[in-house]
N, C-alpha and C. Protein backbone atom coordinates (compact mmCIF):
# COMPACT_ATOMS: atom_id res chain seq x y z
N UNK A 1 0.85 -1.17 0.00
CA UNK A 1 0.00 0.00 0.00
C UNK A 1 0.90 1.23 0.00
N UNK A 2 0.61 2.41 -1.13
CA UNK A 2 1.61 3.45 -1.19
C UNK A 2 1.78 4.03 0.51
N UNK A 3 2.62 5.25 0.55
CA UNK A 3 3.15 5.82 1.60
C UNK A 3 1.57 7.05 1.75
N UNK A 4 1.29 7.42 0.32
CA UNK A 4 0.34 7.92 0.69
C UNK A 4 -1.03 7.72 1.32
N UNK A 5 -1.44 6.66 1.62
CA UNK A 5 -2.60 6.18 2.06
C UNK A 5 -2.54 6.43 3.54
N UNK A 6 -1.37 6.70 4.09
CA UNK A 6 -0.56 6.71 5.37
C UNK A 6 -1.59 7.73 6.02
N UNK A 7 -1.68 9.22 5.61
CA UNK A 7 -2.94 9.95 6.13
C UNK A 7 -4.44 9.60 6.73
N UNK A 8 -4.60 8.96 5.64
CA UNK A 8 -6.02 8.27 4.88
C UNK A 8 -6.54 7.41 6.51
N UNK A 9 -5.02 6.16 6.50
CA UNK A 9 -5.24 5.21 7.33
C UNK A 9 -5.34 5.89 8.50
N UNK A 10 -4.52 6.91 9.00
CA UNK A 10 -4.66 7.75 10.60
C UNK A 10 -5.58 7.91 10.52
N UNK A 11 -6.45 8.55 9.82
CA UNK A 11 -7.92 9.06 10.25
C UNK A 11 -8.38 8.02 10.29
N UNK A 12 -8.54 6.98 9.65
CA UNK A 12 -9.55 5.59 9.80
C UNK A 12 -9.44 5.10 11.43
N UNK A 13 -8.03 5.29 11.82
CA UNK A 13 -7.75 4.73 13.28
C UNK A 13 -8.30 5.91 13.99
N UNK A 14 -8.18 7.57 13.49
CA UNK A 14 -8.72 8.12 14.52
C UNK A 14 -10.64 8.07 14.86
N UNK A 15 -11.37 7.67 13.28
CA UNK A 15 -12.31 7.87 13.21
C UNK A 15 -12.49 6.41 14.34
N UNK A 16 -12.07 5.07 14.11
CA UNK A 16 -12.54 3.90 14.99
C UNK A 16 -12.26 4.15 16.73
N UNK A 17 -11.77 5.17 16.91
CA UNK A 17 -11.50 5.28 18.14
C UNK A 17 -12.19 6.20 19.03
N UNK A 18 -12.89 6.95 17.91
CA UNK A 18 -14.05 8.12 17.88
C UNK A 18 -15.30 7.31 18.25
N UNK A 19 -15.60 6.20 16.91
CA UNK A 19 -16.77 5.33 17.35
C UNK A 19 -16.61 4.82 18.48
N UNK A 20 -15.72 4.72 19.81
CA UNK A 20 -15.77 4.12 20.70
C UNK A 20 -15.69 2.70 21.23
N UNK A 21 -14.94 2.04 20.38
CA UNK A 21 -14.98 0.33 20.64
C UNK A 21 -14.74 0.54 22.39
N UNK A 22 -14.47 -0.47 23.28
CA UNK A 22 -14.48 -0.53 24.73
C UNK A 22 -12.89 -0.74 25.09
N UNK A 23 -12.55 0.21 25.11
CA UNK A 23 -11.26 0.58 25.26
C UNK A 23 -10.96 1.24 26.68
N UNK A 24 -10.20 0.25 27.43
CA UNK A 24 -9.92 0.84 28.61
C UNK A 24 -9.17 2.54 28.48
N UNK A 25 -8.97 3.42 29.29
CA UNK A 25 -8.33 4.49 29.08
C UNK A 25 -7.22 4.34 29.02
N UNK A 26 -6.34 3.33 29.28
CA UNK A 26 -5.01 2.96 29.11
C UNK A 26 -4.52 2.84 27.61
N UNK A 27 -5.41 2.29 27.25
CA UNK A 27 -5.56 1.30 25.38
C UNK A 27 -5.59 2.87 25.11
N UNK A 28 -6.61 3.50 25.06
CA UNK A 28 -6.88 4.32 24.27
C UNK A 28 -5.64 5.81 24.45
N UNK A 29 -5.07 5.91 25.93
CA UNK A 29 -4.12 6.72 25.66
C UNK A 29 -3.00 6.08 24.69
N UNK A 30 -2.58 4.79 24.69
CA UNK A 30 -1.64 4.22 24.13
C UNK A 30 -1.76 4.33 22.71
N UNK A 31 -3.05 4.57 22.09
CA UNK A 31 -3.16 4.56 20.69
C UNK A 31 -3.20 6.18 20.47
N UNK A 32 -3.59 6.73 21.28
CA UNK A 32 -3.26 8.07 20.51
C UNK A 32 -1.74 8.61 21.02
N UNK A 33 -1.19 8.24 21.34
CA UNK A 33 0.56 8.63 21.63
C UNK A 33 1.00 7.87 20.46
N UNK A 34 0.56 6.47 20.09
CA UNK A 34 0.90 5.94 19.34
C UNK A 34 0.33 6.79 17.44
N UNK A 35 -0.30 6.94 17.33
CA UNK A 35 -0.66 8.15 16.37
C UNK A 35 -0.18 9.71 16.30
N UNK A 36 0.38 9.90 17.33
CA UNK A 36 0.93 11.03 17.31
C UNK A 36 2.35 10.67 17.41
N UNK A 37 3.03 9.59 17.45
CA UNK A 37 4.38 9.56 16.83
C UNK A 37 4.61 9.36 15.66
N UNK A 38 3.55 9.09 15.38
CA UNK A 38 3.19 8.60 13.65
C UNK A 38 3.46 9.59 12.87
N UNK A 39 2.30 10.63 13.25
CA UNK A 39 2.47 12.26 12.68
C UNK A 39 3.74 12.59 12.94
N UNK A 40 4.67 12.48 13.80
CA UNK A 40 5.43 13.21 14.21
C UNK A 40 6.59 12.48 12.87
N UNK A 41 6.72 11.08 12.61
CA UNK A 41 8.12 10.41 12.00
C UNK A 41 7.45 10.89 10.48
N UNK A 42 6.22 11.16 10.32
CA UNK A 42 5.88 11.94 9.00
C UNK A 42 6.14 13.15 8.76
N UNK A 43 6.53 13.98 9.71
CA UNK A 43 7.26 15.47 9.75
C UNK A 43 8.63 14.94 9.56
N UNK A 44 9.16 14.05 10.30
CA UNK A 44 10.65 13.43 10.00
C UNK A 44 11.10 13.45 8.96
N UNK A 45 10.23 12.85 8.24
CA UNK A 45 10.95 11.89 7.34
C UNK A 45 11.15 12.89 6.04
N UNK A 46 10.16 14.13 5.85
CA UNK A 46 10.61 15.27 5.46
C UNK A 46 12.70 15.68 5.44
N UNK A 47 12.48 15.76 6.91
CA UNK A 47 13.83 15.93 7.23
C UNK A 47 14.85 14.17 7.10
N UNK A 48 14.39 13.30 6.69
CA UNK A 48 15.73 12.07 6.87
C UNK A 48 15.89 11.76 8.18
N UNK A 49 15.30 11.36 9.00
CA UNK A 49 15.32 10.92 10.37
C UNK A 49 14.50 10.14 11.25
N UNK A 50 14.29 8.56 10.33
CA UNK A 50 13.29 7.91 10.75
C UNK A 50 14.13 7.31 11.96
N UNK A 51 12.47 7.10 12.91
CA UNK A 51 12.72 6.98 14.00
C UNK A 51 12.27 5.16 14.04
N UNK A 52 12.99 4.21 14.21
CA UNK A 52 13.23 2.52 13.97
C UNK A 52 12.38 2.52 15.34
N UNK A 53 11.92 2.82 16.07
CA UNK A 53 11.20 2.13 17.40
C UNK A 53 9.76 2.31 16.95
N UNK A 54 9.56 3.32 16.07
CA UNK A 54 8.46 3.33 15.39
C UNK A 54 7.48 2.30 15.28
N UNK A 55 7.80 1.54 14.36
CA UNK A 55 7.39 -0.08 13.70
C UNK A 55 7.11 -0.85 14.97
N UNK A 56 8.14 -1.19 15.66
CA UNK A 56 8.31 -1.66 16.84
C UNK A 56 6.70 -1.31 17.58
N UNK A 57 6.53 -0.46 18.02
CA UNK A 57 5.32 0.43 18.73
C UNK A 57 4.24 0.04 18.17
N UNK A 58 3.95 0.06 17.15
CA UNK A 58 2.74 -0.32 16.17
C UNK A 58 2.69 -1.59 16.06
N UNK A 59 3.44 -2.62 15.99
CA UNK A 59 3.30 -3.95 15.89
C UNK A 59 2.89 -4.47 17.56
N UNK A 60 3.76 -4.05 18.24
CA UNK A 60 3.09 -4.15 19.33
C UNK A 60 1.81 -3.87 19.69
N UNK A 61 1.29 -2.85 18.98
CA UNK A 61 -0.49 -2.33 19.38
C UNK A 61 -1.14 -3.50 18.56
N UNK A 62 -0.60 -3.63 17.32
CA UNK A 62 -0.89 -4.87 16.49
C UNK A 62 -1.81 -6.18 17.29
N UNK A 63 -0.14 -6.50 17.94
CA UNK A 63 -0.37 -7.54 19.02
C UNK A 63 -1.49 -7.56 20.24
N UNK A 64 -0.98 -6.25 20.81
CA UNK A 64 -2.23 -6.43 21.73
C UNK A 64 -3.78 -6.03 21.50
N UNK A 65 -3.82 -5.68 20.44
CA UNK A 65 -5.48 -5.12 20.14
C UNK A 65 -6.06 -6.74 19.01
N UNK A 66 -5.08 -7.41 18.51
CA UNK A 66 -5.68 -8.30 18.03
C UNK A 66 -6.91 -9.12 17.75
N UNK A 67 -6.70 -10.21 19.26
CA UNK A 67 -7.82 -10.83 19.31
C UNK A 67 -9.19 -9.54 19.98
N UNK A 68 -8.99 -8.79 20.76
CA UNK A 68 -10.26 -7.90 21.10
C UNK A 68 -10.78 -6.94 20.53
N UNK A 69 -9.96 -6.22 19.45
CA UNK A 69 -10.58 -5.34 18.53
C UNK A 69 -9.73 -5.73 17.26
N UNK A 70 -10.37 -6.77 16.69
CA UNK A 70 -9.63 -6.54 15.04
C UNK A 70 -9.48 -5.84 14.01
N UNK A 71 -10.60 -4.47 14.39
CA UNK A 71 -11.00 -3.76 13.05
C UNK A 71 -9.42 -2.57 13.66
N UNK A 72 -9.39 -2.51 14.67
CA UNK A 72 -8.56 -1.28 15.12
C UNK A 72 -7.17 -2.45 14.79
N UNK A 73 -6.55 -3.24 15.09
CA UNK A 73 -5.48 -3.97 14.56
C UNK A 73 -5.72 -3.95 13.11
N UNK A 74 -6.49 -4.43 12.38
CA UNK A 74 -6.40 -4.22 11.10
C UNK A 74 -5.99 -3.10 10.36
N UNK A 75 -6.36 -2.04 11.02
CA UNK A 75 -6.25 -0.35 10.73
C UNK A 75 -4.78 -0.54 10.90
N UNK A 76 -4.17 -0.79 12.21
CA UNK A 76 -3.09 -0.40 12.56
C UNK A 76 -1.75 -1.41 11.40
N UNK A 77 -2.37 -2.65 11.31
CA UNK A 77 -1.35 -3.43 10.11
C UNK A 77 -1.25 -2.90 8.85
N UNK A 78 -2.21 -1.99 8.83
CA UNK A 78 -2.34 -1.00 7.46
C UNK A 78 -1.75 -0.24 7.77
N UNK A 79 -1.47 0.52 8.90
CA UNK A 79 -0.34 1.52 8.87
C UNK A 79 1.11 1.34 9.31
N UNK A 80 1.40 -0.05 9.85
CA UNK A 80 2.55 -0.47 9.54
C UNK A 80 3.39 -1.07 8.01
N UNK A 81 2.29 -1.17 7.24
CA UNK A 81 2.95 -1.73 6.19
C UNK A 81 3.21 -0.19 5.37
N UNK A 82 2.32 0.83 5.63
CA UNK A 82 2.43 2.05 5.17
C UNK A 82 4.18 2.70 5.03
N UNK A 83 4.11 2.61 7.00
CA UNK A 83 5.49 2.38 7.42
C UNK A 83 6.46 2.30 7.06
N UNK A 84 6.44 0.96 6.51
CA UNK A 84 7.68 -0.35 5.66
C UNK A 84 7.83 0.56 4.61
N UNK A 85 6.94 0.36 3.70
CA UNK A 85 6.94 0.76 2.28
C UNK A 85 7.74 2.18 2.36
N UNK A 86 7.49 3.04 3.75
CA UNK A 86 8.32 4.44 3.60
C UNK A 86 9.83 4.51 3.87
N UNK A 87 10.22 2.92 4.51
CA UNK A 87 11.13 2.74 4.77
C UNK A 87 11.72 3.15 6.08
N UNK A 88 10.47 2.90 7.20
CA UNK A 88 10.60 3.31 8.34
C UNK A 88 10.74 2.03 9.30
């Protein structure tokens, strides 16, 4: 999936998180820190300075949102492969 869809997909994760799946406040701070480093290695990468813990972070949300919210893991494997493809 191009680098550009990369936008596209944040809002999809911000819009599913909007609809409210049952997300402890923990989950849900973790995904928006986790989206806002996102934005942030997309200002980066402007400048040449991807940040490798990145991926790391997101696969992990990967992992733990899996089996209890798949549509929000699904979102999020979409924006790790976004990721890859940017060479992050």
């Amino acid at each position: 999936m191009p680098a550009s869809h990369l936008p596209q997909q944040l809002q999809e994760l911000r819009d599913q998180l909007a609809e409210g799946p049952p997300l402890s406040e923990e989950e849900r701070a973790e995904l928006f820190v986790l989206t806002q480093e996102i934005e942030l290695q997309l200002a980066r990468q402007a400048a040449a300075a991807p940040d490798a813990t990145l991926i790391d972070g997101v696969n992990l949300a990967v992992e733990r949102f899996e089996a209890s919210h798949p549509t929000l893991a699904g979102t999020l494997r979409n924006i790790m492969q976004s990721l890859a493809n940017m060479g992050i």
